[in-house]
Protein backbone atom coordinates (compact mmCIF):
# COMPACT_ATOMS: atom_id res chain seq x y z
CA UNK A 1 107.73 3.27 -38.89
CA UNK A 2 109.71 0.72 -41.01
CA UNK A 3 106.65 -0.93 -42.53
CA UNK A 4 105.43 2.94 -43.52
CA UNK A 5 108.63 3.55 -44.88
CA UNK A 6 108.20 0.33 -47.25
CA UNK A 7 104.87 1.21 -47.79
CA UNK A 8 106.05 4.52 -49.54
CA UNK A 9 108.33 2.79 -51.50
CA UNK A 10 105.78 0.69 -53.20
CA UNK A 11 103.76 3.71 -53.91
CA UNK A 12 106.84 5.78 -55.45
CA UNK A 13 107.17 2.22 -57.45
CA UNK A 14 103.72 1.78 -58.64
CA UNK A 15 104.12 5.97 -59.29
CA UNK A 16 106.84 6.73 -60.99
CA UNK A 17 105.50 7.47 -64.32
CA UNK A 18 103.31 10.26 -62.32
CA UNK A 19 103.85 13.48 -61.25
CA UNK A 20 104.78 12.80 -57.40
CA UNK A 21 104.69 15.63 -54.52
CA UNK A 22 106.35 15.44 -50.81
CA UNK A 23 103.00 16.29 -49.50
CA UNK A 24 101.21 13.27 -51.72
CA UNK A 25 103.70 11.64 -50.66
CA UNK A 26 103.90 12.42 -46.79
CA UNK A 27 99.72 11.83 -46.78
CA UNK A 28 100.53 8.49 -48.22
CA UNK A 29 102.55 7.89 -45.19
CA UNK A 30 100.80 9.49 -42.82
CA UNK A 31 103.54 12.01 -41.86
CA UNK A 32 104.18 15.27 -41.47
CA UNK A 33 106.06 16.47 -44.72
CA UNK A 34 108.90 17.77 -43.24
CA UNK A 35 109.02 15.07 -40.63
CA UNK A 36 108.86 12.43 -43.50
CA UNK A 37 111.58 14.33 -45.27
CA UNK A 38 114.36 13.62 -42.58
CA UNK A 39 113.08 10.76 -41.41
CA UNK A 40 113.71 9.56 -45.39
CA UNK A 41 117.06 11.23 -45.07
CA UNK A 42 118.95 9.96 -41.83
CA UNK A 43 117.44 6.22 -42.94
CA UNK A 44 118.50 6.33 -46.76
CA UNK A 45 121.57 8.74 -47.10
CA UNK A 46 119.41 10.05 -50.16
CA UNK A 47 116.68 13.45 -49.92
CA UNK A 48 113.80 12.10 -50.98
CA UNK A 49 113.39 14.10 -54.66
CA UNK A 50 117.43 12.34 -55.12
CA UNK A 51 116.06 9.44 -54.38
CA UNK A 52 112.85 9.47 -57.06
CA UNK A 53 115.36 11.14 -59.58
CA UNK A 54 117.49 8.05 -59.12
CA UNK A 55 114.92 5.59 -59.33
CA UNK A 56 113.31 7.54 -62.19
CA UNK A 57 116.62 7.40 -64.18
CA UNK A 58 117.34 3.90 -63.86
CA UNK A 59 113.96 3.00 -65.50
CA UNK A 60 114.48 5.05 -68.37
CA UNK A 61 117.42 3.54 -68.50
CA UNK A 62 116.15 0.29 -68.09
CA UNK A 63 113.29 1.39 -70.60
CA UNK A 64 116.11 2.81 -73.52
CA UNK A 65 117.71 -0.92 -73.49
CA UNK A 66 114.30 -2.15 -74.24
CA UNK A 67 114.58 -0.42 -77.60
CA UNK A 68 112.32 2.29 -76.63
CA UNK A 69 112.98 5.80 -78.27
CA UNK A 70 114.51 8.53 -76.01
CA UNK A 71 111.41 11.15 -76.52
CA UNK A 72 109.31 8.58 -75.21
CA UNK A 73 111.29 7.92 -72.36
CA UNK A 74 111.64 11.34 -71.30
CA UNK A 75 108.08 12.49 -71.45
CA UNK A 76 107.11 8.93 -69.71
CA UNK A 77 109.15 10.31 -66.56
CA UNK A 78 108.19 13.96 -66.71
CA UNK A 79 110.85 15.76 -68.42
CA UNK A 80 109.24 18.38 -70.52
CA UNK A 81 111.98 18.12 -73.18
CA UNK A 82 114.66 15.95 -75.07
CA UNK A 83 117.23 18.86 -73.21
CA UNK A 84 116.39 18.37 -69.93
CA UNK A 85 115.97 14.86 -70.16
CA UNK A 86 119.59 14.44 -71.40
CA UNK A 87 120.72 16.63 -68.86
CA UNK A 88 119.67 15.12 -66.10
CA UNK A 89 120.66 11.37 -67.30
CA UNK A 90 124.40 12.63 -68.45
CA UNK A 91 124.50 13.75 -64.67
CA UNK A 92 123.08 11.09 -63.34
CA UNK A 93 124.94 8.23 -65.07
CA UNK A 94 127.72 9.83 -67.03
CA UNK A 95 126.86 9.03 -70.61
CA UNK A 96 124.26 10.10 -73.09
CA UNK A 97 120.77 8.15 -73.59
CA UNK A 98 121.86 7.85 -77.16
CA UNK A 99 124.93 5.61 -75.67
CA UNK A 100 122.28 3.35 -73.77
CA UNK A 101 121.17 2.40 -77.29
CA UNK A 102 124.30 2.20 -79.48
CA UNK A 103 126.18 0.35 -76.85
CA UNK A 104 124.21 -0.64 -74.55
CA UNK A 105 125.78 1.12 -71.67
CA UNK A 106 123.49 0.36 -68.18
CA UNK A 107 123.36 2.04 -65.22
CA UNK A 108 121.30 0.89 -62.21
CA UNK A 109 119.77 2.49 -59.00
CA UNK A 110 117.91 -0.42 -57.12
CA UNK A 111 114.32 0.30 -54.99
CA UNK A 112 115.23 0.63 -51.37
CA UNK A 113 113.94 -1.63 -48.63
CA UNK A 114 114.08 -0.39 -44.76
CA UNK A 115 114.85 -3.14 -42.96
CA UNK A 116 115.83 -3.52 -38.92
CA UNK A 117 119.35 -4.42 -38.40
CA UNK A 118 121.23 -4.43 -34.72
CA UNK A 119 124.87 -4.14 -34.98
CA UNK A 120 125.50 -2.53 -31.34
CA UNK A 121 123.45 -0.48 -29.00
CA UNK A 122 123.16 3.69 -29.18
CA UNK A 123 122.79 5.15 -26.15
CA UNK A 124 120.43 8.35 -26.29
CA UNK A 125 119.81 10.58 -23.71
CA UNK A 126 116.02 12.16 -23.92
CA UNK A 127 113.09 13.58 -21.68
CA UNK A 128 109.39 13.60 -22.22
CA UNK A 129 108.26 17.14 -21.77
CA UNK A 130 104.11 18.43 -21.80
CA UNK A 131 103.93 22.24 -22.73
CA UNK A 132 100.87 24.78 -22.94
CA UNK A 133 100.17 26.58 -26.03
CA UNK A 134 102.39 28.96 -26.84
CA UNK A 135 103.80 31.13 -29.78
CA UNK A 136 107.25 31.36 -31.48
CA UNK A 137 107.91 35.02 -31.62
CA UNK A 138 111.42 35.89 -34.13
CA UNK A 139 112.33 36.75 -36.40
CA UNK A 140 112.63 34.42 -40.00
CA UNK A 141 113.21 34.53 -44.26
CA UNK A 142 112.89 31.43 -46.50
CA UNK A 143 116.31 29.28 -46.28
CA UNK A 144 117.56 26.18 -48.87
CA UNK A 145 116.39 22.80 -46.73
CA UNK A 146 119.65 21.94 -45.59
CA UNK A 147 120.13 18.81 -43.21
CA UNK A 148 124.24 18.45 -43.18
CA UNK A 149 126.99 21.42 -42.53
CA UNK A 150 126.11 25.31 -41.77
CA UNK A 151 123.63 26.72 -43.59
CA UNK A 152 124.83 30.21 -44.71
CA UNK A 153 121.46 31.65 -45.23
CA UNK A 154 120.73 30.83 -41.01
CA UNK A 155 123.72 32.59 -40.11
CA UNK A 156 122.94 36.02 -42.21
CA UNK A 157 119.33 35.55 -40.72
CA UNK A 158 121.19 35.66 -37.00
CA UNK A 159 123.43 38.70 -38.35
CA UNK A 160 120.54 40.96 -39.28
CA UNK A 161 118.52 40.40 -35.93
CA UNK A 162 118.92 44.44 -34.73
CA UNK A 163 119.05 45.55 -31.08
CA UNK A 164 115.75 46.65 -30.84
CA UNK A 165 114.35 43.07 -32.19
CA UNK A 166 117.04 41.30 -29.37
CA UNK A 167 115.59 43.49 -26.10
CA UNK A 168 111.77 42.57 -27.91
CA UNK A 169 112.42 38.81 -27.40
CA UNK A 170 114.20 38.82 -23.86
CA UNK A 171 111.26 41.00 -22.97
CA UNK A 172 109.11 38.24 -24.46
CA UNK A 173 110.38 35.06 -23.12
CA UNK A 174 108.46 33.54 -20.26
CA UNK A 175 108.86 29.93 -20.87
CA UNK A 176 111.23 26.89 -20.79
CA UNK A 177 113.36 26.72 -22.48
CA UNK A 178 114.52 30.18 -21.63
CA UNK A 179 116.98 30.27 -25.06
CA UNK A 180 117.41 31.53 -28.14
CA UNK A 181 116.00 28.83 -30.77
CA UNK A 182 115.53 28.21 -34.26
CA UNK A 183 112.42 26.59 -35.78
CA UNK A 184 112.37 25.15 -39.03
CA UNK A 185 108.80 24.71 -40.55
CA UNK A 186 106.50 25.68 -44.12
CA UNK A 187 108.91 23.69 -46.30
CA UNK A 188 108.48 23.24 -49.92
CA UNK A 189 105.80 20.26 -50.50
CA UNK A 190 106.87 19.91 -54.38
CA UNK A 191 109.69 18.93 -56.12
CA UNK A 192 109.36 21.93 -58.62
CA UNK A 193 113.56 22.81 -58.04
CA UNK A 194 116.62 20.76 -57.37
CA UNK A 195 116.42 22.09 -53.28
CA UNK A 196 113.19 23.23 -51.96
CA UNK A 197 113.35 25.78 -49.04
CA UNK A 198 111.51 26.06 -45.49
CA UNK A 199 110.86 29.42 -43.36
CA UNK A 200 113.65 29.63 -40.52
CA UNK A 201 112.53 31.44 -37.25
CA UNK A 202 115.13 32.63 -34.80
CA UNK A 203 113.54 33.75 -31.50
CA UNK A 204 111.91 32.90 -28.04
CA UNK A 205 109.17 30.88 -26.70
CA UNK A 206 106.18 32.96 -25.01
CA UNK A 207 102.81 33.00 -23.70
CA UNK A 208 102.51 36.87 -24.28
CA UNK A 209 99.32 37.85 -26.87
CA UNK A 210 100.97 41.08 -27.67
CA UNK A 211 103.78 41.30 -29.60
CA UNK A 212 105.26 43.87 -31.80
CA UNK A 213 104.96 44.21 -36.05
CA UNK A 214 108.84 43.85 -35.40
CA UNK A 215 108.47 40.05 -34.83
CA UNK A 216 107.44 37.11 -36.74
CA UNK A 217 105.24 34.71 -34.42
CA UNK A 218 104.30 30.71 -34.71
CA UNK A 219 101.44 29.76 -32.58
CA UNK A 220 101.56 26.15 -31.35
CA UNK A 221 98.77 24.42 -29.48
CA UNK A 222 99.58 22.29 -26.07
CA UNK A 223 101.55 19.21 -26.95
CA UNK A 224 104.58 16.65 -26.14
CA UNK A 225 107.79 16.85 -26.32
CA UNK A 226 110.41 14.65 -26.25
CA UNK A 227 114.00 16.51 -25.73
CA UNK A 228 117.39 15.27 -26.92
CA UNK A 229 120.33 17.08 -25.29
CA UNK A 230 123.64 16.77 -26.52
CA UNK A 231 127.51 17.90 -26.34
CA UNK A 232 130.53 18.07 -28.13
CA UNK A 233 131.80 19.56 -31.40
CA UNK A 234 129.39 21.83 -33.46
CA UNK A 235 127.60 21.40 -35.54
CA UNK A 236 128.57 17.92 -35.99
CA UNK A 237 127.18 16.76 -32.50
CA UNK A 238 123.83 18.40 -33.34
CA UNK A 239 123.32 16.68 -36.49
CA UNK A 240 124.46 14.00 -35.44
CA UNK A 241 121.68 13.73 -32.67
CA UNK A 242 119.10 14.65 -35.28
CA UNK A 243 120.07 11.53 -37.63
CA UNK A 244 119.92 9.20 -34.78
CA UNK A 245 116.40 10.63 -33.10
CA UNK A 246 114.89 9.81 -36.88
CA UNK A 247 117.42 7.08 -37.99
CA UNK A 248 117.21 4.90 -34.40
CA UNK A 249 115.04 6.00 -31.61
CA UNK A 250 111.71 7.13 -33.72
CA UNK A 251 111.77 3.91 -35.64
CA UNK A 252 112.29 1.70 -32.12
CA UNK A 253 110.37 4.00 -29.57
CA UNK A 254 106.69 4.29 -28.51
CA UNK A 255 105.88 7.93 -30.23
CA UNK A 256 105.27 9.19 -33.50
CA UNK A 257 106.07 12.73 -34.32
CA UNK A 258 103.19 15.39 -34.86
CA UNK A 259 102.53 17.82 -37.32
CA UNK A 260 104.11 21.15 -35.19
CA UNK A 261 107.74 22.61 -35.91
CA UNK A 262 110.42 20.93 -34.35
CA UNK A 263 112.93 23.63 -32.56
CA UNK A 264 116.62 23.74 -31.39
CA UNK A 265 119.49 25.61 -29.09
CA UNK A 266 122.94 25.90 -28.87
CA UNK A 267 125.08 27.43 -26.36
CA UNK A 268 128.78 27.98 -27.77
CA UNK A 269 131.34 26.58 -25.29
CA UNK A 270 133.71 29.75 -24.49
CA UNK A 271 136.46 27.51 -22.68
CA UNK A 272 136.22 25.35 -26.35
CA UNK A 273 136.61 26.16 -29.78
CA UNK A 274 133.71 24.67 -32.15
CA UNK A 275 132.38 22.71 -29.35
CA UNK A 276 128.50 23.37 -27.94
CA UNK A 277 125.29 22.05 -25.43
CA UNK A 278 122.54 21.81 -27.40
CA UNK A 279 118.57 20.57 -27.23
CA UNK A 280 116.73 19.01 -30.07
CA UNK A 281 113.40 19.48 -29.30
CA UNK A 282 110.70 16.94 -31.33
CA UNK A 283 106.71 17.47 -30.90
CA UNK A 284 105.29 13.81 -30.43
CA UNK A 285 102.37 11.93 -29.19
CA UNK A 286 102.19 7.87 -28.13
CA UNK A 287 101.30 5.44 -30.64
């Protein structure tokens, strides 16, 4: 995992004059877009579209020191005008690419490296689950890719799920886990805004063919699963979980993840406030 990580790196490196997708990006790698995109996350701290925007900026910077004129600069690294261009570097570094060259003001972002380093053991409770094929059967709306904090536009999805839709799904579900889940998947492969969104499904697993024009459905072929449960405040503990399954168990463990949707639960604690059992579920295979 590490060495694909470094891999990518290179290739944003030897890129970064180009016009670089997620998905050109995540083929590079040889994983699943959305996959790649936490994976990048819970390892760096930085999305990966921060993360070229950073590096991107500190070579035009680099590049304006050099003497070279700011139009240049900004078309060489994709901004399709002087505006935009000085924009994004007053945000970035605080001062104007006309500073860079009266003064001589710098501001650096250096390339990443992954590298392996053990400062104490994390203990993490999983279980290797084999499922049939199956179908996802919700109901779901496009959502901002959100990986820390609640994400408002998943909690008006929940609120407009109507009686009739609720009784549909119980009706449906006929397979473990027998909750209510959510299923992130479809995300946004370029960089073409600040955030890109994903589809967000709220629903029930099922082996039922028929299901009503009410519900949105996901069909998933058989597959592996490996299934982090968790406890304790939410949603801290949950995200929590989901940094360290990318961040320290993928990167030291015998699978790989798979291109199918990863999926969740959460069952609120009534005897505590904020507090919540929850499953991360993660579609692998063995390396």
């Amino acid at each position: 995992m590490l060495n694909e990580l470094n891999r990518v790196i290179d290739y944003i490196e030897d890129h970064m004059t180009d016009e670089l997708s997620l998905e050109s990006i995540a083929e590079y790698a040889g994983i699943h877009d959305f996959h790649f995109r936490k994976i990048f996350f819970y390892l760096s701290g930085h999305t990966l579209n921060e993360y070229i925007k950073n590096r991107k900026l500190s070579e035009a910077n680099k590049d304006l020191l050099a003497g070279e004129r700011v139009t240049d600069v900004a078309f060489k690294y994709g901004y399709q005008s002087m505006d935009g261009f000085t924009r994004a570097f007053k945000k970035w570094s605080g001062f104007l690419p006309s500073d860079v060259i009266k003064k001589k003001t710098r501001k650096t972002f250096p390339k990443l490296s992954f590298i392996i380093t053990v400062t104490g053991g994390t203990t993490m409770e999983f279980r290797i689950e084999d499922k049939p094929a199956f179908r996802f059967a919700g109901v779901s709306k496009r959502v901002p890719m959100q990986f820390e904090g609640v994400n408002n536009e998943i909690v008006k999805l929940a609120r407009s799920i109507t009686e009739e839709q609720k009784k549909e799904m119980h009706s449906l579900q006929n397979i473990a886990p027998y909750e209510i889940v959510n299923v992130s998947y479809d995300a946004d492969a370029k960089f073409l805004k600040e955030e890109g969104d994903l589809t967000h499904l709220i629903g029930v697993l099922t082996t039922e063919s028929e299901v009503s024009e009410r519900l949105d459905t996901i069909s998933v072929e058989p597959g592996t699963w490996a299934v982090f449960p968790n406890d304790g405040p939410f949603p801290a503990t949950l995200q929590q979980t989901m940094a360290n399954i990318y961040a320290v168990w993928l990167p030291s463990s015998s699978y790989e993840v798979i291109d199918a949707p990863s999926f969740s639960f959460t069952k609120m604690d009534g005897q505590k406030p904020d507090h919540a059992y929850s499953e991360v579920w993660i579609p692998v295979r063995k390396k």
